[in-house]
C-alpha atoms as a PDB file:
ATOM      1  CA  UNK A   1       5.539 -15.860  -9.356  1.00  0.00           C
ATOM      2  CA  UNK A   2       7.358 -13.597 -11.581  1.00  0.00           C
ATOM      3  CA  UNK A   3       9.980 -16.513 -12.716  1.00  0.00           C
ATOM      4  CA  UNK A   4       6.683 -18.805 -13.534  1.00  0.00           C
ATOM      5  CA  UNK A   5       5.155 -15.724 -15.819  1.00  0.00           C
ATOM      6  CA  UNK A   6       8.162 -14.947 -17.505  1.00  0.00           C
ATOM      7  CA  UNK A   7       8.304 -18.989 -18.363  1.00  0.00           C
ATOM      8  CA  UNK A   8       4.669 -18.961 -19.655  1.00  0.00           C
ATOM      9  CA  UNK A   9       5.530 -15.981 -21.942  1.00  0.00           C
ATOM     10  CA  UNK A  10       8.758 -17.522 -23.098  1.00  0.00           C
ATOM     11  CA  UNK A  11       6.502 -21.162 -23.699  1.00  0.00           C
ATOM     12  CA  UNK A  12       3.979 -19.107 -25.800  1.00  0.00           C
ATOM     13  CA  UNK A  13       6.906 -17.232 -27.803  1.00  0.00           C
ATOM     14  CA  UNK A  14       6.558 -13.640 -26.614  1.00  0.00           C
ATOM     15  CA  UNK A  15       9.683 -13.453 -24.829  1.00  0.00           C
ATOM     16  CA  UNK A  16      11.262 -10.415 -25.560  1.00  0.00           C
ATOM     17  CA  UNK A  17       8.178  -8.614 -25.791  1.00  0.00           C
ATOM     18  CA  UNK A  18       6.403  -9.516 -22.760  1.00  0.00           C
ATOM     19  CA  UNK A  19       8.446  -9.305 -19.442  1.00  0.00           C
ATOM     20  CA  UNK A  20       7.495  -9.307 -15.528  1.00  0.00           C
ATOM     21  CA  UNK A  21       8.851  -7.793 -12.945  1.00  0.00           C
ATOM     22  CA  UNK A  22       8.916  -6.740  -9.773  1.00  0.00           C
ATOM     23  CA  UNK A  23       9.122  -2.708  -9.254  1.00  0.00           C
ATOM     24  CA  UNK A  24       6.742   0.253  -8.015  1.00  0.00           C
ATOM     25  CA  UNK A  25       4.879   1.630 -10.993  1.00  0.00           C
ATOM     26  CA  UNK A  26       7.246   5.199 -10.695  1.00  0.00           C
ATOM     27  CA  UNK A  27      10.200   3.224 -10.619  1.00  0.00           C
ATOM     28  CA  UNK A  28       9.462   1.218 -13.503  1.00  0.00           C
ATOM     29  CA  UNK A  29       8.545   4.399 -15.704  1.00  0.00           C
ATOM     30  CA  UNK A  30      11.721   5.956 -14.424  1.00  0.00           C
ATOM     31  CA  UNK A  31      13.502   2.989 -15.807  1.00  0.00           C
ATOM     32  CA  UNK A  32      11.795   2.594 -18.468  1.00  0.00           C
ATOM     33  CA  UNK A  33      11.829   6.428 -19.738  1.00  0.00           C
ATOM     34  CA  UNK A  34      16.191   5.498 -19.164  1.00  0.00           C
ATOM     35  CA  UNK A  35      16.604   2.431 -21.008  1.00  0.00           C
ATOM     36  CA  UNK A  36      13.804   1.331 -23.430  1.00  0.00           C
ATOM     37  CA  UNK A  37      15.389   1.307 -26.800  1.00  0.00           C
ATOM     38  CA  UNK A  38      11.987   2.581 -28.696  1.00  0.00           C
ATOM     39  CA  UNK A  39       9.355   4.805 -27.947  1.00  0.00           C
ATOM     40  CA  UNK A  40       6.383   3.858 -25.744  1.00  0.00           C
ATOM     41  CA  UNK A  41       2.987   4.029 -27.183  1.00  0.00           C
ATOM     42  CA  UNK A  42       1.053   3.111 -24.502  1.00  0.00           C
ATOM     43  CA  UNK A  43       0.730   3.087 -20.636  1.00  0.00           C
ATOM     44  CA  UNK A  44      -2.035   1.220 -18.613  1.00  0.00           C
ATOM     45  CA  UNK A  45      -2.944   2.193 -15.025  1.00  0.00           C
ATOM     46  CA  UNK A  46      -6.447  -0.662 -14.421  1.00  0.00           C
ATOM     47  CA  UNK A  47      -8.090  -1.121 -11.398  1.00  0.00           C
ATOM     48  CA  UNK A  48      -5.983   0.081  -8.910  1.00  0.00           C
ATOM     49  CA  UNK A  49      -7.316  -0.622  -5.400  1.00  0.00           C
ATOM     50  CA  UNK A  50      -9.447   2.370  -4.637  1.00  0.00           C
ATOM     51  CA  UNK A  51      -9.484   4.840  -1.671  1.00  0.00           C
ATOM     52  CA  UNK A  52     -12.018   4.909   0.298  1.00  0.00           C
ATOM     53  CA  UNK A  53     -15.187   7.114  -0.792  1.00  0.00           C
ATOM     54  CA  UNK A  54     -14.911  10.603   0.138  1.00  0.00           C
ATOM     55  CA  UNK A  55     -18.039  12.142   1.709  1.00  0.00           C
ATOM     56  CA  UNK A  56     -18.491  15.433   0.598  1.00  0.00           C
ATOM     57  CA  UNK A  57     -16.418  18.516   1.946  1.00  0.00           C
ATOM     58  CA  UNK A  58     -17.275  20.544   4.898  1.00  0.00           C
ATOM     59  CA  UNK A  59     -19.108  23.815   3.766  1.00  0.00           C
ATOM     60  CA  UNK A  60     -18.467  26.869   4.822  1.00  0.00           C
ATOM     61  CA  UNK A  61     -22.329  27.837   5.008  1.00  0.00           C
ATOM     62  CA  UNK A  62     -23.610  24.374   6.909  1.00  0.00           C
ATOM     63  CA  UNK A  63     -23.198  25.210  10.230  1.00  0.00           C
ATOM     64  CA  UNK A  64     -24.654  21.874  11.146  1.00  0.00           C
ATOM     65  CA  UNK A  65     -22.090  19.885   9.809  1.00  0.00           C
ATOM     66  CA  UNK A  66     -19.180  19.285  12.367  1.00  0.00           C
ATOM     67  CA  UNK A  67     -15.368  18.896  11.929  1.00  0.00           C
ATOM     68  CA  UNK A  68     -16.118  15.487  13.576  1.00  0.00           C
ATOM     69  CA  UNK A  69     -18.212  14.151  10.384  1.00  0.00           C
ATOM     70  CA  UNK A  70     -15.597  15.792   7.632  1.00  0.00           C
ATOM     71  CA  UNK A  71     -12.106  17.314   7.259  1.00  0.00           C
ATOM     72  CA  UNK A  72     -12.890  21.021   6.056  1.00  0.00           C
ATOM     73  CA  UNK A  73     -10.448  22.111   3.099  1.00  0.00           C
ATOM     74  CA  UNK A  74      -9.759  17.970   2.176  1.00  0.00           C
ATOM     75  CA  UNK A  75     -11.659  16.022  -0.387  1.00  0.00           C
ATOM     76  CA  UNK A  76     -13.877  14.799   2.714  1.00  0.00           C
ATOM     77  CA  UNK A  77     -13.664  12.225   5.528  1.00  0.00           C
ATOM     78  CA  UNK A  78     -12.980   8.715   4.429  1.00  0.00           C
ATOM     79  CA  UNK A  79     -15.792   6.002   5.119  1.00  0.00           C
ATOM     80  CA  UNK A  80     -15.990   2.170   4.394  1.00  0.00           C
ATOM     81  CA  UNK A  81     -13.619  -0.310   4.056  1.00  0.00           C
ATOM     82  CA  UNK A  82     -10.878   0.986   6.405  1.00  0.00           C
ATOM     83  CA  UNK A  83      -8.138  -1.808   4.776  1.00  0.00           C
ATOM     84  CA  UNK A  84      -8.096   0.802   1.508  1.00  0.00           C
ATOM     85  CA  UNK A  85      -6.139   3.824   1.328  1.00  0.00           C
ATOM     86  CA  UNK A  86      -7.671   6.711   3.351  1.00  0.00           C
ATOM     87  CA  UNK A  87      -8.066   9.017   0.750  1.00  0.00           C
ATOM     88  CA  UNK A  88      -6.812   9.676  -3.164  1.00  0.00           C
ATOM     89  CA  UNK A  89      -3.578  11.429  -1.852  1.00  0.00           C
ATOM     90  CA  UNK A  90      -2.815   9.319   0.844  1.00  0.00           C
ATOM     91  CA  UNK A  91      -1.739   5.602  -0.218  1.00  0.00           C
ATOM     92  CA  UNK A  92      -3.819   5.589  -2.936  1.00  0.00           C
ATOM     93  CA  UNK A  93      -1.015   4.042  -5.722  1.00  0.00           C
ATOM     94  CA  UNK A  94      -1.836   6.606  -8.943  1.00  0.00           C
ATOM     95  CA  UNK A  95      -0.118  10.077  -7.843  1.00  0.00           C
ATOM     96  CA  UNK A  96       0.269  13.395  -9.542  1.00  0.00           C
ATOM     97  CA  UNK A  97       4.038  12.117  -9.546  1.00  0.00           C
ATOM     98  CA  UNK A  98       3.329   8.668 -11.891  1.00  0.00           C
ATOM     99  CA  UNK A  99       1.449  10.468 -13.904  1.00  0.00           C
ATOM    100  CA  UNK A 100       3.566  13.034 -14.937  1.00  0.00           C
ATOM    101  CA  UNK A 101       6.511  10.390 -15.692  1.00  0.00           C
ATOM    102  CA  UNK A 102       4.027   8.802 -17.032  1.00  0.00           C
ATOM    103  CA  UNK A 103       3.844  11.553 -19.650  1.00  0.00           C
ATOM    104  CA  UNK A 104       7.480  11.995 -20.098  1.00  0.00           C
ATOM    105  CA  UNK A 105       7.659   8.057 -21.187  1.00  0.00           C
ATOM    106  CA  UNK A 106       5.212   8.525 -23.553  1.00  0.00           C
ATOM    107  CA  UNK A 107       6.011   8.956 -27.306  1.00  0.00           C
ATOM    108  CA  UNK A 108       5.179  12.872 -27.681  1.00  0.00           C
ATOM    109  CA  UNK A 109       2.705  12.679 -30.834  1.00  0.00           C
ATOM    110  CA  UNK A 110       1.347   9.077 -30.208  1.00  0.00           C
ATOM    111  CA  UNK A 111       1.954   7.758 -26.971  1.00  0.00           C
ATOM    112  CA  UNK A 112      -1.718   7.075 -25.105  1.00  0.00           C
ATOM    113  CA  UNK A 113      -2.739   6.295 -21.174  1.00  0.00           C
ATOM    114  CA  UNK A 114      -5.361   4.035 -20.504  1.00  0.00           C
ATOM    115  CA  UNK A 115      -7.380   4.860 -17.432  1.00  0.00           C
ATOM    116  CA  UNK A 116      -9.552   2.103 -16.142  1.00  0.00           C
ATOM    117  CA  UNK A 117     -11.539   1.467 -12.768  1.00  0.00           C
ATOM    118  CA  UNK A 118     -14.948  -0.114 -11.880  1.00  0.00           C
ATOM    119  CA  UNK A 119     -15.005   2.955  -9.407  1.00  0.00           C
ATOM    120  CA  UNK A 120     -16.095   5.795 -11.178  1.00  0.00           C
ATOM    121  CA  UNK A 121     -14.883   7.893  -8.476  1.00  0.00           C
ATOM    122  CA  UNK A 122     -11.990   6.400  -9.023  1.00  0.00           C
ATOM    123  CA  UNK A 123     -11.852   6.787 -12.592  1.00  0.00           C
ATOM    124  CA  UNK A 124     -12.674  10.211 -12.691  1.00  0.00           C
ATOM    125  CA  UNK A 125     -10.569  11.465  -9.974  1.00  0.00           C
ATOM    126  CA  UNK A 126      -7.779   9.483 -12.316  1.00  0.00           C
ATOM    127  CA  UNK A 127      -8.697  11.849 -15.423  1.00  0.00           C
ATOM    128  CA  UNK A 128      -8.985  14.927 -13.326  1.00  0.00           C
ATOM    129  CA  UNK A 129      -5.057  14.603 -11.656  1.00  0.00           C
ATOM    130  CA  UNK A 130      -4.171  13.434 -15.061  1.00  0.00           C
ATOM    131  CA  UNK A 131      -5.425  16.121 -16.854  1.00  0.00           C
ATOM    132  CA  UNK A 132      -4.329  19.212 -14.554  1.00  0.00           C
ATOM    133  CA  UNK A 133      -1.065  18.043 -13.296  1.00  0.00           C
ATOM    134  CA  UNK A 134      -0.005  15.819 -15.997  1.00  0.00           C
ATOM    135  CA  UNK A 135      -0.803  17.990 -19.012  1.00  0.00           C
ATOM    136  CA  UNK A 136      -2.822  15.069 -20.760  1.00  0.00           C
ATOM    137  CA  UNK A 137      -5.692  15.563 -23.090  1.00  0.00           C
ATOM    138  CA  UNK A 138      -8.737  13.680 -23.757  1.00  0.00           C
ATOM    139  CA  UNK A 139      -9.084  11.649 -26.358  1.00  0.00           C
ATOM    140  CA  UNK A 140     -12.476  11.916 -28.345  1.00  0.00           C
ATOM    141  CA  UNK A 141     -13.950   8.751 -28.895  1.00  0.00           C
ATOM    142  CA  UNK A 142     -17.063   8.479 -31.348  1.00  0.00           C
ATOM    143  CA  UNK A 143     -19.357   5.571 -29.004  1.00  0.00           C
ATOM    144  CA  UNK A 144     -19.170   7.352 -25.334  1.00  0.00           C
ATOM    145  CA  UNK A 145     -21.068   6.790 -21.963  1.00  0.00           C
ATOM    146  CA  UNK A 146     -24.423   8.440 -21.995  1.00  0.00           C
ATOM    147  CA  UNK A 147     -26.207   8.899 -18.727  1.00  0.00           C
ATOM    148  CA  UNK A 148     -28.775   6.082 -19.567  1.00  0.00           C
ATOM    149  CA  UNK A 149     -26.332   3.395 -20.069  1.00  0.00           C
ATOM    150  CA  UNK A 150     -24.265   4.477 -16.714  1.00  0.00           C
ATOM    151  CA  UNK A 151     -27.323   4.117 -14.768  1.00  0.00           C
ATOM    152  CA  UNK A 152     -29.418   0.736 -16.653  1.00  0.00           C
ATOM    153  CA  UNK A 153     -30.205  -1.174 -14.009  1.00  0.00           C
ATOM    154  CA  UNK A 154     -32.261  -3.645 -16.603  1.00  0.00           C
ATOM    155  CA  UNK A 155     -28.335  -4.060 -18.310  1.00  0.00           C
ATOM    156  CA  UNK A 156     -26.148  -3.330 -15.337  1.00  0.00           C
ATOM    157  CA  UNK A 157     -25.391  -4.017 -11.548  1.00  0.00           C
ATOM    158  CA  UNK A 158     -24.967  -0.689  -9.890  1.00  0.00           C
ATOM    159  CA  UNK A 159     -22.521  -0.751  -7.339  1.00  0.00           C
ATOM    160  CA  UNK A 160     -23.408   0.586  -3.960  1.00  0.00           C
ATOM    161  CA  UNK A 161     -19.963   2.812  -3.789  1.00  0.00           C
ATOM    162  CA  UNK A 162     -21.804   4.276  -7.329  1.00  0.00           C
ATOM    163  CA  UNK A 163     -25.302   4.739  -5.811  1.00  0.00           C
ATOM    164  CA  UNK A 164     -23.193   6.933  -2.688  1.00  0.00           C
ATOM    165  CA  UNK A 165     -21.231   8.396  -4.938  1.00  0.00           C
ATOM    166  CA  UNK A 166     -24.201   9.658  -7.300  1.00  0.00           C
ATOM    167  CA  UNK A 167     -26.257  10.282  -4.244  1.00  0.00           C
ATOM    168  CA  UNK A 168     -23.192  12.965  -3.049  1.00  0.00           C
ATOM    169  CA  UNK A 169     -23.502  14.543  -6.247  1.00  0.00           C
ATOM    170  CA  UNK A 170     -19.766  13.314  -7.167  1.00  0.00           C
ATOM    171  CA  UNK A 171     -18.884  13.990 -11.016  1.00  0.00           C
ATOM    172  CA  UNK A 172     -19.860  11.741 -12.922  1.00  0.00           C
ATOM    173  CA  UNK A 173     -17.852   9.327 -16.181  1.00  0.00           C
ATOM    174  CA  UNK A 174     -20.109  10.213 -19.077  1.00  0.00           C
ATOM    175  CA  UNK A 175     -19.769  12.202 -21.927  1.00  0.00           C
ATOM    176  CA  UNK A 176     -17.366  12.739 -24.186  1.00  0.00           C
ATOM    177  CA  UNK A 177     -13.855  10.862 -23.820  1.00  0.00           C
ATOM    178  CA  UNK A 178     -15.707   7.802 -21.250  1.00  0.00           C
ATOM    179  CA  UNK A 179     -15.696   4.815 -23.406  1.00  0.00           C
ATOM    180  CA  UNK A 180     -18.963   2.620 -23.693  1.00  0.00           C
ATOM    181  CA  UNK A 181     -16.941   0.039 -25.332  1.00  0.00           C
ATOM    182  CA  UNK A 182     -13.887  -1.867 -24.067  1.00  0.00           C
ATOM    183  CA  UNK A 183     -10.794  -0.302 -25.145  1.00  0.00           C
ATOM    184  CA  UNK A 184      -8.371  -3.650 -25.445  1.00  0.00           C
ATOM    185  CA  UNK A 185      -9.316  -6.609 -26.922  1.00  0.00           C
ATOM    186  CA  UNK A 186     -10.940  -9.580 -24.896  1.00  0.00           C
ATOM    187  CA  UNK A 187      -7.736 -11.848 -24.679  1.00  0.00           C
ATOM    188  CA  UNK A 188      -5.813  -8.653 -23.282  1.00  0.00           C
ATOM    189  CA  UNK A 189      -8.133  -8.080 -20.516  1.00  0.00           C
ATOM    190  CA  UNK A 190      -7.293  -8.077 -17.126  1.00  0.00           C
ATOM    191  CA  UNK A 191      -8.693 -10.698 -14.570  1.00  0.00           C
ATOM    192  CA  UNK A 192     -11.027  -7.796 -13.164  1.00  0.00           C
ATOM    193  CA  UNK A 193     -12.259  -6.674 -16.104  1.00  0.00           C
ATOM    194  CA  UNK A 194     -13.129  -9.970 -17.397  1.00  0.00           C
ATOM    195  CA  UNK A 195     -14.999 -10.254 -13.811  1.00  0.00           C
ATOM    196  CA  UNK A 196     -16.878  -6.899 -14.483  1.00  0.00           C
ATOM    197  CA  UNK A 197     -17.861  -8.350 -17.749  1.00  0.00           C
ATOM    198  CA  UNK A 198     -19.751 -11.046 -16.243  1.00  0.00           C
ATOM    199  CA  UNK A 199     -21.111  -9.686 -13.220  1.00  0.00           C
ATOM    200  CA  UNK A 200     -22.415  -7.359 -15.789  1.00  0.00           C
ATOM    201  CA  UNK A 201     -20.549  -4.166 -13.469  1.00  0.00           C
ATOM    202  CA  UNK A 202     -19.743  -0.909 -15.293  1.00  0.00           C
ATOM    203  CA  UNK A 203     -15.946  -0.474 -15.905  1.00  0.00           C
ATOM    204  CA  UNK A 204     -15.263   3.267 -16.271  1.00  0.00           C
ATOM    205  CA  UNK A 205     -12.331   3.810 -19.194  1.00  0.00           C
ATOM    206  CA  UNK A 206     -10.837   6.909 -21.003  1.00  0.00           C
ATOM    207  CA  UNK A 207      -7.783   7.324 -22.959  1.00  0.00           C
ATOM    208  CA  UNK A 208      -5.567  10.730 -22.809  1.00  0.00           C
ATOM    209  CA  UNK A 209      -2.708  11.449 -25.272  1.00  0.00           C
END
């Protein structure tokens, strides 16, 4: 698959400056961060698979709650599709680790991460680990999510992992830095973004410098 993309790229004339291959995203930045010749101005981490949605921690003052419905002191008990990592720092692919070579690959001044999910669990857990242990920053952006346009149902299909995540009182990706507007332009797109697009499904994006 990789030899048949890097023969489409050479066809269209971007050889050279598009290349596939085959590597774990923190090997690749290790690599790259070695042996790229210029500086990098951007990293993308979209749609990685997601970990399953984490019911809300165990509180010390519910007494009703039981051990057996969440793991006290963890992000919560995993539910749903048990074929996706357990929870965020268990399998899930985008680690405090990546992100931090993530930074050092980066161009100091005007290197950028894009951070993209239709999760917005997902996305915002992404910003938080990004922003704590990675020493990123938000970039202000002037058109940003406002709490009617997350939640439009007369524009938008809500996803049922939002509605439980809203319902949980999870954080939500609006406000300043969550981009109402796709960042990349429409022939750079991934497949699942493209999909988003027309099943008219929020994707949740932020940049961080």
């Amino acid at each position: 698959a990789v030899g048949f993309a890097n023969s489409i790229a050479s066809r269209w004339g971007v050889s050279g400056r598009l290349t596939y291959v085959v590597d774990s995203a923190e090997g690749f930045l290790e690599e790259a961060t070695k042996t790229y010749p210029g500086g990098i101005e951007l990293v993308l981490i979209q749609f990685p698979t997601p970990f399953r949605i984490q019911k809300r921690a165990l509180s010390d003052d519910d007494p009703n709650e039981s051990d057996d419905e969440t793991v006290k002191g963890t992000v919560g008990a995993a539910k749903g599709n048990l074929q996706l990592p357990k929870h965020p720092y268990a399998g899930f692919m985008v680690s405090d680790r990546l992100l931090r070579l993530a930074r050092a690959a980066l161009h100091p001044s005007s290197g950028r991460l894009l951070l993209q999910s239709n999760c917005e669990d997902v996305a915002v857990y992404m910003r938080n680990l990004a922003t704590e242990e990675a020493a990123f920053s938000v970039v202000p952006l002037s058109n940003h999510v406002t709490p009617f346009e997350s939640f439009n149902e007369l524009t938008t299909r809500i996803p049922q992992r939002t509605v439980e995540h809203i319902k949980m009182g999870g954080e939500r990706a609006i406000g300043e830095g969550w981009s109402a507007n796709a960042l990349l332009p429409r022939r750079g797109a991934t497949e699942t973004e493209v999909a988003c697009f027309l099943e008219r499904t929020p994707v949740h994006r932020c940049l961080l410098c």
